[in-house]
PDB file of N, CA and C in Angstrom:
ATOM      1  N   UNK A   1       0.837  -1.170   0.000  1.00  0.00           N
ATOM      2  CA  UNK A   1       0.000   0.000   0.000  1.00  0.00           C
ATOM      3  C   UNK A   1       0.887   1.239   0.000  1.00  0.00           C
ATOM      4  N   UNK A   2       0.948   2.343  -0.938  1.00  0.00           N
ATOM      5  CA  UNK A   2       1.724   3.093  -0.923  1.00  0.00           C
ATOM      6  C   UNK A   2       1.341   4.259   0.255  1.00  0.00           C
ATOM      7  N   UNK A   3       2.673   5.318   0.465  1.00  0.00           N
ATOM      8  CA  UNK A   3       2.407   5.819   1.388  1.00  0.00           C
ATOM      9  C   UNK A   3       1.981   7.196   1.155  1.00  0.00           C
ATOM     10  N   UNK A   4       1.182   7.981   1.927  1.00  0.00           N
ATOM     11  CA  UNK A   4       0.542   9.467   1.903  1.00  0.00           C
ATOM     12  C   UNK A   4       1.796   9.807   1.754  1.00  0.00           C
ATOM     13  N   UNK A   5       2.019  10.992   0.978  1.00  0.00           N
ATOM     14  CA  UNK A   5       2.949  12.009   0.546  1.00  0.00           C
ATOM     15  C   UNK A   5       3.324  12.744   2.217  1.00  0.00           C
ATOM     16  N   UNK A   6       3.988  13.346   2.525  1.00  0.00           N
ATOM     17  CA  UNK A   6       4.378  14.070   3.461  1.00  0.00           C
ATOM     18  C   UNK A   6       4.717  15.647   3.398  1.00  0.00           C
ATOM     19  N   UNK A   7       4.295  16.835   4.090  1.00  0.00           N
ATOM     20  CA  UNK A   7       4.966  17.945   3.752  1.00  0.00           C
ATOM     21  C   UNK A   7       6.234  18.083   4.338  1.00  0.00           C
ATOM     22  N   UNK A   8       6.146  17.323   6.296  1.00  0.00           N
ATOM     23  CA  UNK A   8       7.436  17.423   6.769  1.00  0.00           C
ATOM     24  C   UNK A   8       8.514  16.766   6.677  1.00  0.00           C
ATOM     25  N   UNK A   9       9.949  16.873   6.160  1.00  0.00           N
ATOM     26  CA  UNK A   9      10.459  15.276   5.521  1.00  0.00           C
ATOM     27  C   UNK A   9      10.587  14.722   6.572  1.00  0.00           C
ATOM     28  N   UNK A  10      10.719  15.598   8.471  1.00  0.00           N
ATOM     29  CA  UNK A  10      11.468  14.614   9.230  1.00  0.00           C
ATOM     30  C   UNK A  10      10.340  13.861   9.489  1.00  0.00           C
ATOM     31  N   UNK A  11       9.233  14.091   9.270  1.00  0.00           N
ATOM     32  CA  UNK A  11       7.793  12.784   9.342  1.00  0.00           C
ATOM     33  C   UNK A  11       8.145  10.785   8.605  1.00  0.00           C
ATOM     34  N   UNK A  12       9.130  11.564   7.644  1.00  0.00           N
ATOM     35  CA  UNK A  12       9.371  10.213   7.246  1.00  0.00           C
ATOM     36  C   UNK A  12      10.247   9.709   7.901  1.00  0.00           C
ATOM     37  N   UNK A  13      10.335   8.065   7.705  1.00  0.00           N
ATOM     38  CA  UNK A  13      11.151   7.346   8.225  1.00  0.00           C
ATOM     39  C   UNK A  13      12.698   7.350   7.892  1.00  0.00           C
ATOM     40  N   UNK A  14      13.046   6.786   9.109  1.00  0.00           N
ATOM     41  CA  UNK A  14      15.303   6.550   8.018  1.00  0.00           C
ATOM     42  C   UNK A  14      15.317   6.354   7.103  1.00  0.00           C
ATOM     43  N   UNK A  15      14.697   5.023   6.420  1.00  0.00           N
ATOM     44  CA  UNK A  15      14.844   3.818   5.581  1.00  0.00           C
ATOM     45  C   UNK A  15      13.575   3.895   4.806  1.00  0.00           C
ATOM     46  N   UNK A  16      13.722   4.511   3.760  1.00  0.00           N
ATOM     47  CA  UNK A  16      12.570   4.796   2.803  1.00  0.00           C
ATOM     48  C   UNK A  16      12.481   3.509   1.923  1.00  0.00           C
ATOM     49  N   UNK A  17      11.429   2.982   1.533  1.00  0.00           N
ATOM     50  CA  UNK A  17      10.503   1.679   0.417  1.00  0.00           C
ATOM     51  C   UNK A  17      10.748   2.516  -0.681  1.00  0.00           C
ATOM     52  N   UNK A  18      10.589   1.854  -1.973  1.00  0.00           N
ATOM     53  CA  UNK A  18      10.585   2.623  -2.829  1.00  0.00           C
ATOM     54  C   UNK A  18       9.458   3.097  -3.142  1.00  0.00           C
ATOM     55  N   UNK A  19       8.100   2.905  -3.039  1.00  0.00           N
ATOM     56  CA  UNK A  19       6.986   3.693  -2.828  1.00  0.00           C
ATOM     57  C   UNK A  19       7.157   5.330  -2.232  1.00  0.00           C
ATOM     58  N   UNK A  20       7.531   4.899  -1.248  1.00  0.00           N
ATOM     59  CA  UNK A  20       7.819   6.339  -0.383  1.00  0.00           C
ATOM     60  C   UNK A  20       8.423   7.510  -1.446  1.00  0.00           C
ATOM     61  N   UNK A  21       9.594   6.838  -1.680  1.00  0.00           N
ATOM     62  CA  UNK A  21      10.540   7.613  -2.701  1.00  0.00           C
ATOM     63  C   UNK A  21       9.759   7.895  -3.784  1.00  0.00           C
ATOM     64  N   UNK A  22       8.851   7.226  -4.552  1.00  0.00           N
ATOM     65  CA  UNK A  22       8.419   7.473  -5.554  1.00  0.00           C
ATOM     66  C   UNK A  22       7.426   8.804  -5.558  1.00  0.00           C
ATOM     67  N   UNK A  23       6.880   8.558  -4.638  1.00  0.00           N
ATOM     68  CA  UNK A  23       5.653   9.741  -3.867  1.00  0.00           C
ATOM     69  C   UNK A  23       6.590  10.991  -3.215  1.00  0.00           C
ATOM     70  N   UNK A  24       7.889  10.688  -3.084  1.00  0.00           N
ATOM     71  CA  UNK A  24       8.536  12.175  -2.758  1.00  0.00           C
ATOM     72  C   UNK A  24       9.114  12.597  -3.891  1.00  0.00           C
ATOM     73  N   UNK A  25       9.332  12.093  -5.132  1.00  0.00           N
ATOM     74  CA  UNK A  25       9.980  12.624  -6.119  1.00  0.00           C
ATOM     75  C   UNK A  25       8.799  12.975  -7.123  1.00  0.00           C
ATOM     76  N   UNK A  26       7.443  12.334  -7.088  1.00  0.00           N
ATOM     77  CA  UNK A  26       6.112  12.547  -7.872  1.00  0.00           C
ATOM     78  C   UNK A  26       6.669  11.253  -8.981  1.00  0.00           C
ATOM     79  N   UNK A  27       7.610  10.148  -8.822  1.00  0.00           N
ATOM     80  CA  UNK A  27       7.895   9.698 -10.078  1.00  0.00           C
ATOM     81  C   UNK A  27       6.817   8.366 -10.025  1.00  0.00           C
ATOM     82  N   UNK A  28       6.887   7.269 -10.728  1.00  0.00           N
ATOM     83  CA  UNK A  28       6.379   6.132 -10.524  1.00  0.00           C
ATOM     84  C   UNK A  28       7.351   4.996 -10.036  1.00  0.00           C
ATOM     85  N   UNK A  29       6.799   4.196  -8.953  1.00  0.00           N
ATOM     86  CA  UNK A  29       7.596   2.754  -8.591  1.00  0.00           C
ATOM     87  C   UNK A  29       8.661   2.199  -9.761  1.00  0.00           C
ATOM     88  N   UNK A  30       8.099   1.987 -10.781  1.00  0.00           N
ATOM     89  CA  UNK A  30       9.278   1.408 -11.989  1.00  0.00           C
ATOM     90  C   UNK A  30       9.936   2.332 -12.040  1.00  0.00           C
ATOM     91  N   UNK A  31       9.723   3.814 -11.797  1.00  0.00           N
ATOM     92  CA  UNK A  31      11.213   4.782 -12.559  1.00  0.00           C
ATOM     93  C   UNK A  31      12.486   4.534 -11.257  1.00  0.00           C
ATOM     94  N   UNK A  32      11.513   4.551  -9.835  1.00  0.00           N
ATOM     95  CA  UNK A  32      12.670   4.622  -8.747  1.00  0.00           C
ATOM     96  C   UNK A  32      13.559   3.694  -8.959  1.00  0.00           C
ATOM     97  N   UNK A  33      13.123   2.252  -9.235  1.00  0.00           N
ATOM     98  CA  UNK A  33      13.953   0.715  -9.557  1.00  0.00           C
ATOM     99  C   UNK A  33      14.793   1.371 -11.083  1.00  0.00           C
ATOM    100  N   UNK A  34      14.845   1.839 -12.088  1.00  0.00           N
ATOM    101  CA  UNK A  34      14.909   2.070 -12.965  1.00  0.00           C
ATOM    102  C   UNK A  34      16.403   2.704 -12.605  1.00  0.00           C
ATOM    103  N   UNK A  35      15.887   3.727 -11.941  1.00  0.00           N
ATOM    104  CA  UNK A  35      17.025   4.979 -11.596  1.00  0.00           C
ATOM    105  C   UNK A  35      18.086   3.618 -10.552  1.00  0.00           C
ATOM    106  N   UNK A  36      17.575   3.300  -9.526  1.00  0.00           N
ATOM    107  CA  UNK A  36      18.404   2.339  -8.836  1.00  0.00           C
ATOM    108  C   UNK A  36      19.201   1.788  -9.711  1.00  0.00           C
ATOM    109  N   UNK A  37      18.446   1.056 -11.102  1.00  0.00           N
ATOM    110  CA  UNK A  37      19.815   0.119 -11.970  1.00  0.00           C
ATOM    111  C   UNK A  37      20.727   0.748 -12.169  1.00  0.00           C
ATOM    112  N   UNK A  38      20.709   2.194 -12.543  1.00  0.00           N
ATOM    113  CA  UNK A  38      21.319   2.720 -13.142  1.00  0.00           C
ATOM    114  C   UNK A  38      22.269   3.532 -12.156  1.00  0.00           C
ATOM    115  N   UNK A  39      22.276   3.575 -10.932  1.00  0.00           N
ATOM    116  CA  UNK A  39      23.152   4.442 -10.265  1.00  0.00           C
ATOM    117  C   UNK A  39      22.745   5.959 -10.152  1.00  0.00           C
ATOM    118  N   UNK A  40      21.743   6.354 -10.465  1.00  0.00           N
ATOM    119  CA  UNK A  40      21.093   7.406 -10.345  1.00  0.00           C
ATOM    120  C   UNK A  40      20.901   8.282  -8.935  1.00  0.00           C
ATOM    121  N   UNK A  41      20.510   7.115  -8.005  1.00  0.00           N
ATOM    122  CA  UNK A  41      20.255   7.606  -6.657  1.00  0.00           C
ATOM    123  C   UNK A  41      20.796   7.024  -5.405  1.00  0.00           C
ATOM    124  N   UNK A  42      21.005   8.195  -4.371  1.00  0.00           N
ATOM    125  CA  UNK A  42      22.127   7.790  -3.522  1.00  0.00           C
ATOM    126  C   UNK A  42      21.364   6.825  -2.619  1.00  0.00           C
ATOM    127  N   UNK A  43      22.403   6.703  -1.211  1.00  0.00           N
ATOM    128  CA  UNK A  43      21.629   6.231  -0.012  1.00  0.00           C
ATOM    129  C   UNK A  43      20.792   4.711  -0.394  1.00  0.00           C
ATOM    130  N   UNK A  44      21.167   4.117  -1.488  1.00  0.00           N
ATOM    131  CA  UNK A  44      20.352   2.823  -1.363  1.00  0.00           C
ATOM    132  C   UNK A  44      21.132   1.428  -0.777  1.00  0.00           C
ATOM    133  N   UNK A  45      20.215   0.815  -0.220  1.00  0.00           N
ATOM    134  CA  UNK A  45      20.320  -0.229   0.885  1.00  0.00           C
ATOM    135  C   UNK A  45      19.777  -1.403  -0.129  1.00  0.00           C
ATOM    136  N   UNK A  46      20.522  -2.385   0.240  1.00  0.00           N
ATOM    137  CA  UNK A  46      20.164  -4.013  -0.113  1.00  0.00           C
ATOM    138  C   UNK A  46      19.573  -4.715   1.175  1.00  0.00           C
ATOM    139  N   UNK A  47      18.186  -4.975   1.380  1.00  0.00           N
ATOM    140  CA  UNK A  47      18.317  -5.934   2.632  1.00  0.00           C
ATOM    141  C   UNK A  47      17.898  -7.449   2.084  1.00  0.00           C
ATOM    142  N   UNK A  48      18.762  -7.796   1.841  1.00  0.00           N
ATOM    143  CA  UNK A  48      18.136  -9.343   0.885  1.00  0.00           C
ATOM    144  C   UNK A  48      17.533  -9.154  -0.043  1.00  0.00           C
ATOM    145  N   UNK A  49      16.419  -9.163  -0.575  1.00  0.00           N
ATOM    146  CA  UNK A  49      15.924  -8.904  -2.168  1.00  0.00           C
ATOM    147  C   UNK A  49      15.242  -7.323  -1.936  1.00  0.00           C
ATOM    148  N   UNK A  50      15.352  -6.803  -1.008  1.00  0.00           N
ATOM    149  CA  UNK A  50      14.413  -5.529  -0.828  1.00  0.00           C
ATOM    150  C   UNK A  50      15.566  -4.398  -0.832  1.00  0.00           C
ATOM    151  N   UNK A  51      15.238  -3.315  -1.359  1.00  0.00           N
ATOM    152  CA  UNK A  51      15.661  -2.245  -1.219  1.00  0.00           C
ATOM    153  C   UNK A  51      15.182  -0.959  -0.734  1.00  0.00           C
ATOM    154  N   UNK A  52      16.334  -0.623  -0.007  1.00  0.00           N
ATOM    155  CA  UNK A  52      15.907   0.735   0.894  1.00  0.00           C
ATOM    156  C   UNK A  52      16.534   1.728   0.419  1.00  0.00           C
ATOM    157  N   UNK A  53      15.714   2.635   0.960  1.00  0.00           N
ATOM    158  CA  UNK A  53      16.672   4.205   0.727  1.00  0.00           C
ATOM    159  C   UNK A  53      16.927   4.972   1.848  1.00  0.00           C
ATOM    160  N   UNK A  54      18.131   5.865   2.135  1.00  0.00           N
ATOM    161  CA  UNK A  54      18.313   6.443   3.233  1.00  0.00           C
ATOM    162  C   UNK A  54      17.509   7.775   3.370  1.00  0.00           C
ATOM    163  N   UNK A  55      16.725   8.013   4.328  1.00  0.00           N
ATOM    164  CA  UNK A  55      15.820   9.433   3.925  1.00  0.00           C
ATOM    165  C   UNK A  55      16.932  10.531   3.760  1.00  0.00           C
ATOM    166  N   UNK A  56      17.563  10.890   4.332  1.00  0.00           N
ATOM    167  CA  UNK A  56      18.840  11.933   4.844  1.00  0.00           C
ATOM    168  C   UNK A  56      19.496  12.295   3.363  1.00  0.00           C
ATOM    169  N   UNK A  57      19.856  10.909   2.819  1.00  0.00           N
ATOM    170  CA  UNK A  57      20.871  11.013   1.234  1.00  0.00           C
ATOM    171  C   UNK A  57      19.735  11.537   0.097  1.00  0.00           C
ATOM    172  N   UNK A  58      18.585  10.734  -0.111  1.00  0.00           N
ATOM    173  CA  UNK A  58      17.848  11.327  -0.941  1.00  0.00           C
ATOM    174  C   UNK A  58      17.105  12.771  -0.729  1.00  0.00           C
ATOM    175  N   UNK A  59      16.855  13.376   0.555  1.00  0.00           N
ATOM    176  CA  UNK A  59      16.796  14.731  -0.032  1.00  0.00           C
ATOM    177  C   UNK A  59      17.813  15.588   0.022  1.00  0.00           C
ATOM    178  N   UNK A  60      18.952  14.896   0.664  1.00  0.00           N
ATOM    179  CA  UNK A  60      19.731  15.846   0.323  1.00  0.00           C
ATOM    180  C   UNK A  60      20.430  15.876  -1.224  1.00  0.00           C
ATOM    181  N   UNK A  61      20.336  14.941  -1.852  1.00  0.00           N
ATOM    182  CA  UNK A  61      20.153  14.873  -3.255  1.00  0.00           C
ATOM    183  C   UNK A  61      19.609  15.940  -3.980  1.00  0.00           C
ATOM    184  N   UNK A  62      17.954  15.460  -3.404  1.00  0.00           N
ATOM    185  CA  UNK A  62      16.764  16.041  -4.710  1.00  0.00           C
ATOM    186  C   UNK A  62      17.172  17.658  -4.005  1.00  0.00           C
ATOM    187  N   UNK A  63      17.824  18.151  -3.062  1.00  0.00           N
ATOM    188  CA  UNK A  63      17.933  19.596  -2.955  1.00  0.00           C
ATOM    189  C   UNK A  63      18.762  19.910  -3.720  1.00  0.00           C
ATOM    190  N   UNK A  64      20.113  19.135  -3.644  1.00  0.00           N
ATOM    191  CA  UNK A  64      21.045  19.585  -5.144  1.00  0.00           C
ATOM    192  C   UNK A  64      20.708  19.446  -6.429  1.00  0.00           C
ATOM    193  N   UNK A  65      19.493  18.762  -7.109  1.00  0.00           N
ATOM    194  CA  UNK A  65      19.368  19.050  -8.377  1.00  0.00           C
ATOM    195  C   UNK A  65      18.830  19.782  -8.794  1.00  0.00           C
ATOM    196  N   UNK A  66      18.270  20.589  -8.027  1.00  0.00           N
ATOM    197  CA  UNK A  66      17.887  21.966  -8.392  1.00  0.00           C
ATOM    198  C   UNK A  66      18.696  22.980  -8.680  1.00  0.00           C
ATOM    199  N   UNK A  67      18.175  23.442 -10.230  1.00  0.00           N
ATOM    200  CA  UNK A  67      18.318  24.094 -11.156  1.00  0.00           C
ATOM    201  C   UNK A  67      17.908  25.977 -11.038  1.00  0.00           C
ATOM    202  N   UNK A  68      18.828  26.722 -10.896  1.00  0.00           N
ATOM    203  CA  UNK A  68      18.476  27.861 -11.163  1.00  0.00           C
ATOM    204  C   UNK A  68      17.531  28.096 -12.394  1.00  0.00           C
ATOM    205  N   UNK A  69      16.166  29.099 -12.288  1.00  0.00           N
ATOM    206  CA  UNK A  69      15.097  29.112 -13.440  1.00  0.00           C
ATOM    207  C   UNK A  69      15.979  30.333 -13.854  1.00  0.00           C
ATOM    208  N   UNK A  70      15.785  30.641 -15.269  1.00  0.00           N
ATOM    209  CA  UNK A  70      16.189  31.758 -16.166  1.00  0.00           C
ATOM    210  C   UNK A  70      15.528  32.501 -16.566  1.00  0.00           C
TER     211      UNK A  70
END
């Protein structure tokens, strides 16, 4: 069951599902796994066949890819 979006990030947990992630970036479940193959995104965890994300690495990420508007 995916999770309600959040406004506060520290509301979320350490160890983000990729649902979570998907709903904080607006992307879909296949793009987060997608981006994972590819090395795209930080902070990811192997726990046996499941993967996690670190909350801390991914926004501090999605704050650096922001782009000055022109």
């Amino acid at each position: 069951m995916p999770s309600r979006p959040t406004t506060d990030p520290s509301a979320l947990p350490y160890l983000l599902c990729a649902d979570e992630v998907a709903n904080l970036l607006r992307i879909t479940r296949k793009a987060v796994y997608c981006m994972v193959d590819r090395g795209q995104l930080p902070g990811v965890t192997k726990i046996g066949r499941r993967v996690r994300f670190h909350r801390d690495s991914i926004l501090t990420w999605l704050e650096r890819q922001q782009q000055p508007l022109h």
